[in-house]
Protein backbone atom coordinates (compact mmCIF):
# COMPACT_ATOMS: atom_id res chain seq x y z
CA UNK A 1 0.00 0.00 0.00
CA UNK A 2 1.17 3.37 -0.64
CA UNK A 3 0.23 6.82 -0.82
CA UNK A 4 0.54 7.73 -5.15
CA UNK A 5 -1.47 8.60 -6.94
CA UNK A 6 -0.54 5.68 -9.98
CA UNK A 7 1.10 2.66 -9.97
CA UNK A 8 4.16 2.44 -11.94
CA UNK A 9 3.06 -0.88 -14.11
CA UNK A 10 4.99 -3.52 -16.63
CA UNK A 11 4.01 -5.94 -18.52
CA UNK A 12 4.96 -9.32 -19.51
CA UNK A 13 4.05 -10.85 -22.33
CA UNK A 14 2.82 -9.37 -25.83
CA UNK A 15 0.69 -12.31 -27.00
CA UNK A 16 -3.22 -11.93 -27.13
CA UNK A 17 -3.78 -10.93 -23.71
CA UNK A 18 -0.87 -9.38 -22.99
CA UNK A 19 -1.37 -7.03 -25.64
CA UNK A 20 -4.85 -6.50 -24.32
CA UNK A 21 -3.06 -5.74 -21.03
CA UNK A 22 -1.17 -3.49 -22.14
CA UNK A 23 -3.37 -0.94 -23.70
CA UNK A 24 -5.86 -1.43 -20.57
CA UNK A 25 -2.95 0.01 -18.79
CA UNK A 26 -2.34 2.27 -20.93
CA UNK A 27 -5.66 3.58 -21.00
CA UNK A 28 -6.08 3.24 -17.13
CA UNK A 29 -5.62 7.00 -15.14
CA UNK A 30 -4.63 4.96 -12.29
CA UNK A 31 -1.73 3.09 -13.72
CA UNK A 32 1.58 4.35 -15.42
CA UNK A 33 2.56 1.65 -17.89
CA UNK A 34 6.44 1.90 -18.19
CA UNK A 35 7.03 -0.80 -19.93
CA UNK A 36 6.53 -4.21 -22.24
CA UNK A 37 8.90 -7.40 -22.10
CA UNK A 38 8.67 -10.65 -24.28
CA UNK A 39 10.90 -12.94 -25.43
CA UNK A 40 10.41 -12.60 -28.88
CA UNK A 41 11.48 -8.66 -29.57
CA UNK A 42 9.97 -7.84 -32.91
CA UNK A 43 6.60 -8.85 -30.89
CA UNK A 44 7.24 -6.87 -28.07
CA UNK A 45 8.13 -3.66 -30.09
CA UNK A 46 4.97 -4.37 -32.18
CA UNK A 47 3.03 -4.09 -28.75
CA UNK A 48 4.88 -0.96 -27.40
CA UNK A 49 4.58 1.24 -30.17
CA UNK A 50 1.09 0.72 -30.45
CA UNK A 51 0.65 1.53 -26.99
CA UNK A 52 3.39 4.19 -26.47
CA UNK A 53 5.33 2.61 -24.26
CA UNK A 54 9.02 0.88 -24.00
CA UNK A 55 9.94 -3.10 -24.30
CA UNK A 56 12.66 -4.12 -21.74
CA UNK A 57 15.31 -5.90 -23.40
CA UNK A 58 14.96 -8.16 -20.42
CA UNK A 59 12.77 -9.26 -17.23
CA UNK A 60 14.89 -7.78 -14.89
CA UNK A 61 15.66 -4.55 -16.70
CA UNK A 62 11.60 -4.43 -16.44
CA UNK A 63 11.23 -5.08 -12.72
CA UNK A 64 13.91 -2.70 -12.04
CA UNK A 65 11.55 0.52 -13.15
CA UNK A 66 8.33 -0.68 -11.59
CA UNK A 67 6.16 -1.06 -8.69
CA UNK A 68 3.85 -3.95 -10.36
CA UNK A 69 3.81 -6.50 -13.15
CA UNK A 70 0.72 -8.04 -15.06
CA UNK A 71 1.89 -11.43 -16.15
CA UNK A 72 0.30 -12.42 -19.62
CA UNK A 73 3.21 -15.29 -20.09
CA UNK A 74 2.08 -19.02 -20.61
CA UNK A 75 1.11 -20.71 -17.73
CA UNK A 76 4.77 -22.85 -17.27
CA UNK A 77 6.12 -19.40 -16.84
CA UNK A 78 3.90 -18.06 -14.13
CA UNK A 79 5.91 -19.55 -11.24
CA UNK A 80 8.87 -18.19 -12.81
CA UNK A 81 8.17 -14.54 -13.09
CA UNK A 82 5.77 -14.04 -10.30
CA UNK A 83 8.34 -15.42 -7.60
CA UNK A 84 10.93 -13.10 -9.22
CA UNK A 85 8.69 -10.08 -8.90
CA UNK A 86 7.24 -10.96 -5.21
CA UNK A 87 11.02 -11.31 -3.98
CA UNK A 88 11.63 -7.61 -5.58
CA UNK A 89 8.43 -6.26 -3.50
CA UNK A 90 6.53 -5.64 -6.84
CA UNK A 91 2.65 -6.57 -7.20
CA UNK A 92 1.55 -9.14 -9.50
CA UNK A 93 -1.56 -9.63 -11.49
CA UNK A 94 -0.96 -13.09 -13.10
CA UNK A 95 -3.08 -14.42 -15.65
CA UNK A 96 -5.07 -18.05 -14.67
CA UNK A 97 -4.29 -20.26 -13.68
CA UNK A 98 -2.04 -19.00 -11.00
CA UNK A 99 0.23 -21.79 -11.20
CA UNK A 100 1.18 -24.48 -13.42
CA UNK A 101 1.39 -26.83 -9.95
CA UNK A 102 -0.10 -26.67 -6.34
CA UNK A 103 3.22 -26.43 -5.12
CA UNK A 104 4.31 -23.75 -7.43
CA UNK A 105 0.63 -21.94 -6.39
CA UNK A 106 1.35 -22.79 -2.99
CA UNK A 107 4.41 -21.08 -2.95
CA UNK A 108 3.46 -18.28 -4.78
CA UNK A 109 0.57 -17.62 -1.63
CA UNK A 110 3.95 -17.81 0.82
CA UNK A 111 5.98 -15.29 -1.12
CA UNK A 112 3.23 -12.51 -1.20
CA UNK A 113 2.58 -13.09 2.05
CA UNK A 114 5.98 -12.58 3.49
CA UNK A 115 6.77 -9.71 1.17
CA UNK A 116 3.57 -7.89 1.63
CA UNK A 117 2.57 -7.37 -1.98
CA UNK A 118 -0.87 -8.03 -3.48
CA UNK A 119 -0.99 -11.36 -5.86
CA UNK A 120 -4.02 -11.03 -7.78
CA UNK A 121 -5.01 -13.91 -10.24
CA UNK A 122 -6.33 -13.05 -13.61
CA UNK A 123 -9.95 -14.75 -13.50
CA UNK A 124 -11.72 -12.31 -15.47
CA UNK A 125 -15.46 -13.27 -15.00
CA UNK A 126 -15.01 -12.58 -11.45
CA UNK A 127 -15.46 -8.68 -12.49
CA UNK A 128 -18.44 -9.66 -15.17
CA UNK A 129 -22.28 -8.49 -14.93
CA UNK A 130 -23.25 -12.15 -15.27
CA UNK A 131 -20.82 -13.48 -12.24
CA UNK A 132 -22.62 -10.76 -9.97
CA UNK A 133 -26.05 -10.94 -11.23
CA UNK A 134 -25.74 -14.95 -10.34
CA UNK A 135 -23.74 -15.00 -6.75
CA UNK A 136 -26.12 -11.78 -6.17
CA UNK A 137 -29.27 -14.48 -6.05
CA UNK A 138 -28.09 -17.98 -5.13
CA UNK A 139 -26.00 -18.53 -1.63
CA UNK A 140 -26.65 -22.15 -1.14
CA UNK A 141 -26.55 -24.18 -4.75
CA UNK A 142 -27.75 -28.08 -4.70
CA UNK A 143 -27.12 -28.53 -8.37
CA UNK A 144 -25.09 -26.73 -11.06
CA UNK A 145 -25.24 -27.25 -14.31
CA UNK A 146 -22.74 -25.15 -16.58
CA UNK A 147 -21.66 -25.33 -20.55
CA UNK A 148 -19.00 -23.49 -22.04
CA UNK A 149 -18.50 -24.29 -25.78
CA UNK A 150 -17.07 -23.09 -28.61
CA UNK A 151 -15.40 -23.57 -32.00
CA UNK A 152 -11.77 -24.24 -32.34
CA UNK A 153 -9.51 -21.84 -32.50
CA UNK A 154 -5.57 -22.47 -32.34
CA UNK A 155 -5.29 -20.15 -29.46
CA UNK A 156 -4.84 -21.11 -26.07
CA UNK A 157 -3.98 -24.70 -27.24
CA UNK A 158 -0.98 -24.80 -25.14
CA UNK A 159 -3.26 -25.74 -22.29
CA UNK A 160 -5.97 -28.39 -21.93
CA UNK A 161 -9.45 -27.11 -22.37
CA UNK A 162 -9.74 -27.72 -18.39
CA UNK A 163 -7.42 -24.98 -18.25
CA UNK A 164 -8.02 -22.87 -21.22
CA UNK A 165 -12.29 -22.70 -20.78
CA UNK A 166 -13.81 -25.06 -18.00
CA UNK A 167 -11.27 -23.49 -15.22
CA UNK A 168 -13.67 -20.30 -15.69
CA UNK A 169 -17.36 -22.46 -14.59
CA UNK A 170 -15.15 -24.14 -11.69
CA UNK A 171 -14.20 -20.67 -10.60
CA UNK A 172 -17.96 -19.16 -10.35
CA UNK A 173 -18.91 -22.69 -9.17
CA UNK A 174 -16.47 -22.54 -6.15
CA UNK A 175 -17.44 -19.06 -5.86
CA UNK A 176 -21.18 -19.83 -4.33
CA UNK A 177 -20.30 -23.33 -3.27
CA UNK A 178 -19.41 -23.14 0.03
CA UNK A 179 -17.75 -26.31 1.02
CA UNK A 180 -14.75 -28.56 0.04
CA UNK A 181 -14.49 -30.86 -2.68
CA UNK A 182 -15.06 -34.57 -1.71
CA UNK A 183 -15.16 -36.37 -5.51
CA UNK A 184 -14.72 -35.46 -9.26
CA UNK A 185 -15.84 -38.03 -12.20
CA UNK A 186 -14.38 -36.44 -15.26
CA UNK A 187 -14.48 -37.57 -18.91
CA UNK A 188 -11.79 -35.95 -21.68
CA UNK A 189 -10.60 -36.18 -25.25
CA UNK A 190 -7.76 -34.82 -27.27
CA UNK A 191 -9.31 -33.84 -30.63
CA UNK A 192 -7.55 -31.45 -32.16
CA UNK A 193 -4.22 -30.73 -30.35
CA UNK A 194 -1.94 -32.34 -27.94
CA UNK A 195 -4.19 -31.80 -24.97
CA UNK A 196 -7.85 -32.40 -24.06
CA UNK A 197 -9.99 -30.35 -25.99
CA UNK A 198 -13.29 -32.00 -24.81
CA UNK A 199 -14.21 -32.34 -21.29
CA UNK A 200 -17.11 -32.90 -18.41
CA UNK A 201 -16.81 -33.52 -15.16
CA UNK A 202 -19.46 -34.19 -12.34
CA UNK A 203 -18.13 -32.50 -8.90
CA UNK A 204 -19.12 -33.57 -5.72
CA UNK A 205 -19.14 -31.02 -3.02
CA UNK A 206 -18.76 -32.39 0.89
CA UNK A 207 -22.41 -30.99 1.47
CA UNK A 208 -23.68 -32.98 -0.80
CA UNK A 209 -23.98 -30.39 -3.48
CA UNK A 210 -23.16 -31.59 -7.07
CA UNK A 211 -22.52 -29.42 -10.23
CA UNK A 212 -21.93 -31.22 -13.88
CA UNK A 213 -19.66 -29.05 -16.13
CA UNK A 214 -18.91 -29.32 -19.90
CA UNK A 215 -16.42 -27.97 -21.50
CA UNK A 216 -15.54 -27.71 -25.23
CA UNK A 217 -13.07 -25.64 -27.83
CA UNK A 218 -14.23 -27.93 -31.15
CA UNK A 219 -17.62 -26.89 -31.41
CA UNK A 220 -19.49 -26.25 -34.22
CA UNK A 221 -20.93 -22.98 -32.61
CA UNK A 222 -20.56 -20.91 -29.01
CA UNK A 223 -22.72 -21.20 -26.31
CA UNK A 224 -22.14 -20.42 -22.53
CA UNK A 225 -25.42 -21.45 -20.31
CA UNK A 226 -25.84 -21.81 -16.85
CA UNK A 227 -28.51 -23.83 -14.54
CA UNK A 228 -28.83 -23.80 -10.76
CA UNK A 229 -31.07 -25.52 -8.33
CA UNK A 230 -30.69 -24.11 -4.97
CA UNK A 231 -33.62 -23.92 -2.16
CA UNK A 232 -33.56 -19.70 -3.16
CA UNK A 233 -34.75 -20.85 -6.56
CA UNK A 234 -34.29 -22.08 -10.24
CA UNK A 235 -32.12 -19.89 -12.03
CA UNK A 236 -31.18 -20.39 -15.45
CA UNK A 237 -28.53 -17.70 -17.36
CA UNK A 238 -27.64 -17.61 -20.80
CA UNK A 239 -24.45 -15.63 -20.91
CA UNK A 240 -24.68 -15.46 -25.07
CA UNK A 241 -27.69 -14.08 -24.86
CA UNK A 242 -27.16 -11.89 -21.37
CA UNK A 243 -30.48 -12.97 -20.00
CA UNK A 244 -30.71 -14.67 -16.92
CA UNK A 245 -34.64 -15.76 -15.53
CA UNK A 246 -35.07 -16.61 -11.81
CA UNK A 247 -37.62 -18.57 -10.19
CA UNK A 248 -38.57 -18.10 -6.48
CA UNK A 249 -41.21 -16.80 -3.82
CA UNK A 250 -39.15 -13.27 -2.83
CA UNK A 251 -38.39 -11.57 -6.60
CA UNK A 252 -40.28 -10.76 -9.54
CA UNK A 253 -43.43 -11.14 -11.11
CA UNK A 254 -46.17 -13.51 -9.72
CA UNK A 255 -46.91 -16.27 -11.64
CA UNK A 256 -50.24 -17.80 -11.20
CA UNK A 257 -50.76 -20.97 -9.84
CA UNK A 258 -47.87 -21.62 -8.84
CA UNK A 259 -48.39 -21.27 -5.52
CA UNK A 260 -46.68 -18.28 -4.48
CA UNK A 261 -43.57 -18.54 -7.13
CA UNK A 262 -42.36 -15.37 -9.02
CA UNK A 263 -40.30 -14.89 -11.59
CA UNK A 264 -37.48 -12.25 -12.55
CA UNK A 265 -35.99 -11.60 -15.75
CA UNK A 266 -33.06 -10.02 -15.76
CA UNK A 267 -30.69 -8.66 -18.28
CA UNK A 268 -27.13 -6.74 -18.19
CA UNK A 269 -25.27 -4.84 -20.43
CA UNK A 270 -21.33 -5.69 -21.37
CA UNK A 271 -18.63 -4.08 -19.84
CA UNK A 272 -15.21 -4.13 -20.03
CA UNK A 273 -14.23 -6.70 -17.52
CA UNK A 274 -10.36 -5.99 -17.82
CA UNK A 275 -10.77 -2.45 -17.40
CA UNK A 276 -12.37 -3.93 -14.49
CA UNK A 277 -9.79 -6.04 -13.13
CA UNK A 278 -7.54 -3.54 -13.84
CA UNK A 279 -9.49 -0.84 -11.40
CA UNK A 280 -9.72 -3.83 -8.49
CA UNK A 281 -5.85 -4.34 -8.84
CA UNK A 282 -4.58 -1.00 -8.51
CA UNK A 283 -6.96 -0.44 -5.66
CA UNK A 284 -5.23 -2.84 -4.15
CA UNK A 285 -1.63 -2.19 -4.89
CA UNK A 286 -2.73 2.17 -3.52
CA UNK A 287 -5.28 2.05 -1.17
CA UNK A 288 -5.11 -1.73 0.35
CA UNK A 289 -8.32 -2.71 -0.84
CA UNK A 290 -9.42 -6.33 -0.50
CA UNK A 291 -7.98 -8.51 -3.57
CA UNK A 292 -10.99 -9.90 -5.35
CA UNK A 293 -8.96 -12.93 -6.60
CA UNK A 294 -6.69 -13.23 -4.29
CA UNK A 295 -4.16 -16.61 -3.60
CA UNK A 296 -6.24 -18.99 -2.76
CA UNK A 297 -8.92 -18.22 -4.82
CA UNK A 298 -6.28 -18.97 -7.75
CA UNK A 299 -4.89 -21.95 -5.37
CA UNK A 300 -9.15 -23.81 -5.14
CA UNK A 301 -9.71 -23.29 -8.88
CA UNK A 302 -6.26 -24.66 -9.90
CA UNK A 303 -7.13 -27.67 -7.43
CA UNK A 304 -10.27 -28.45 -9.17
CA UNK A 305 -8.56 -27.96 -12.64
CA UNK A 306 -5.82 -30.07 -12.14
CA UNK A 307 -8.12 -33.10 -10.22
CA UNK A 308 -10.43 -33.04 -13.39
CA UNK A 309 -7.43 -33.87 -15.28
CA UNK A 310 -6.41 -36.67 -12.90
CA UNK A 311 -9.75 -38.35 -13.03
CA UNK A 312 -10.10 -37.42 -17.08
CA UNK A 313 -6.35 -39.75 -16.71
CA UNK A 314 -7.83 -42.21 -14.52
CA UNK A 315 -11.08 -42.84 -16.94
CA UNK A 316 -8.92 -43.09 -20.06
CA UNK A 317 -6.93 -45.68 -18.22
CA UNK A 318 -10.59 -48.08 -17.59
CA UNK A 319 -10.97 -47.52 -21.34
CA UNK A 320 -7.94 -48.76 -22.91
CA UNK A 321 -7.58 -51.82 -20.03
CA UNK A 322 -11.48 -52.81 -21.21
CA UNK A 323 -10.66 -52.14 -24.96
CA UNK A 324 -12.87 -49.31 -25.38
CA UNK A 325 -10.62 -47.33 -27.18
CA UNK A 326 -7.52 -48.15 -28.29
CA UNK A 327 -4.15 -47.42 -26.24
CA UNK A 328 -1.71 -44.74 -26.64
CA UNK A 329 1.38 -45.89 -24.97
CA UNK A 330 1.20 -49.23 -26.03
C-alpha cells in the first residue's frame, strides 16, 4: 500500500492478452505503464509502439523501473516470473491459472505473504455483470449445471481445455459453493491438439452439493449457459444471450398458480471486464483494498482444474484396459 497517486506498471508478455493488457494500462488514469517485455522482440516492439510505451530488453531490466507487473506469459512461466517479482516487493496480477502446480501456487501464496505485496489472479469473470447478477441471487446451490463451448480456434492450445475454458465455470462454481471438494468423475478427449480439448466432469461437493460441467473448444458454434437448483430458486442464465430468468417466492413477477412462485428476468449490459480487473488491482496495490482474486482463490480453482485432469487420466486408463478405445502408450 502506498500513498501515489498511480502505480508504476509492466508488462509481460505481448501475446493476445498481454497485448490487451497493455493498452488497458495504458488507457487506465490509475496506472503508469512503463514498460513491455517478451521474449520474442519484434513482438514486443509491435506491442509498445502501439501503446506508447518501451519493451525491456529483459525481465529484470523491467522489474527494475516498476512497482507492479501483469503477467500475460504461458502458464509454465507463471511460477517463474511471479516469484521473481514478489522477492523484488513488486505486485503481481498473473493471468489463470495462477500456477502451473499446487506447489508452485502454494508457494506463490507464501511469497506474497511474506513480502507484503498483493498477488491477484487473472480470472476475469469474477469482475463480469453475469458473475454478480448470479452470486447476487443464489448462496446455497444443490445442483449446477454449466456449458461453455465453442469452435476451435488455435489459441490457447498450449493448455488443456480444463485450463483454457472449463477453469472459468469451476471458478464461479467454487465461488457460491461453500464447502470442500469430496469427488470429481471427469471424462476428456484430445481432438484437435496435444491436450484435451473436450471435457465434463461431475463435482461432488462435501455438502452434498453436485454441479456437472462441460467444456468444449471444437464446437461447431458458441454457447455459454448456466442452470442452478438451490432452495432460493431455479435460475437459469444464458451468458450469449445476457439474460438470466429466476424462479422463487421473494423476486419478480407472480406467476399464477404456482403457488406463491415469481419470476425475474433479468438482463445486463457488457462491460469491459479488464478495465475492471484492472481498477480492483490497482486499488489494491494504492489504497489496500481487498484482492478480489486473491491466492487462494487462484490456489481452489487450480485444485479443481488439475483433479479433473487426474480423473479425465484415470477414466482413459478403464478404457484402454477394457478395450474401449484403443491405447496410446502401447
Amino acid at each position: 500500500m502506498n500513498d501515489r497517486r498511480q502505480l508504476r506498471v509492466g508488462i509481460v508478455g505481448a501475446g493476445h492478452f498481454g497485448r490487451f493488457h497493455t493498452l488497458k494500462a495504458k488507457a487506465n488514469p490509475a496506472e503508469m505503464l512503463i514498460g513491455l517485455y517478451d521474449p520474442d522482440p519484434a513482438r514486443a516492439a509491435t506491442v509498445a509502439k502501439e501503446a506508447g510505451c518501451a519493451f525491456m530488453e529483459s525481465y529484470e531490466a523491467l522489474l527494475e523501473q516498476v512497482d507492479a507487473v501483469i503477467i500475460a506469459a504461458p502458464a509454465e512461466h507463471h511460477f517463474r516470473l511471479a516469484s521473481q517479482a514478489l522477492e523484488h516487493k513488486r505486485h503481481v496480477l498473473v493471468e489463470k491459472p495462477i500456477a502451473a502446480t499446487l506447489e508452485e501456487a502454494h508457494a506463490l501464496a507464501r511469497l506474497a505473504y511474506d513480502s507484503g505485496c498483493v498477488l491477484q489472479v487473472g480470472h476475469l469473470l469474477r469482475y463480469s455483470a453475469e458473475h454478480h447478477a448470479i452470486t447476487e441471487r443464489i448462496k446455497r446451490p444443490l445442483y449446477i449445471e454449466a456449458t461453455r463451448i465453442a469452435p476451435f480456434k488455435p489459441r490457447g492450445t498450449d493448455v488443456s481445455v480444463i485450463l483454457d475454458l472449463m477453469i472459468h465455470d469451476l471458478d464461479l462454481v467454487l465461488a457460491i459453493v461453500d464447502s470442500p471438494i469430496v469427488s470429481i468423475d471427469a471424462l476428456g478427449a484430445a481432438v484437435s491438439s496435444q491436450h484435451e480439448d473436450i471435457a465434463n466432469a461431475r463435482v461432488r461437493f462435501e455438502n452434498g452439493c453436485v454441479a456437472a460441467i462441460t467444456a468444449s473448444r471444437i464446437s461447431l458454434k458458441t454457447e455459454r449457459r448456466m442452470r442452478v437448483f438451490s432452495q432460493d430458486g431455479y435460475l437459469s442464465a444464458d451468458f450469449m444471450e445476457r439474460k438470466l430468468s429466476f424462479i422463487s417466492k421473494e423476486r419478480g413477477i407472480p406467476l399464477p398458480g404456482t403457488g406463491g412462485f415469481r419470476r425475474e428476468a433479468v438482463s445486463w449490459q457488457d462491460h469491459d471486464n479488464l478495465t475492471a480487473e484492472h481498477d480492483a488491482f490497482t486499488a489494491s496495490c494504492l489504497h489496500g483494498a481487498t484482492i478480489l482474486v486473491d491466492a487462494q482463490a487462484g490456489i481452489r480453482a487450480l485444485d479443481a482444474a488439475l483433479r479433473v485432469t487426474e480423473s479425465i487420466n484415470h477414466s482413459r486408463e478403464i478404457m484402454e484396459m477394457s478395450g474401449l478405445i484403443p491405447t496410446l502408450h502401447p
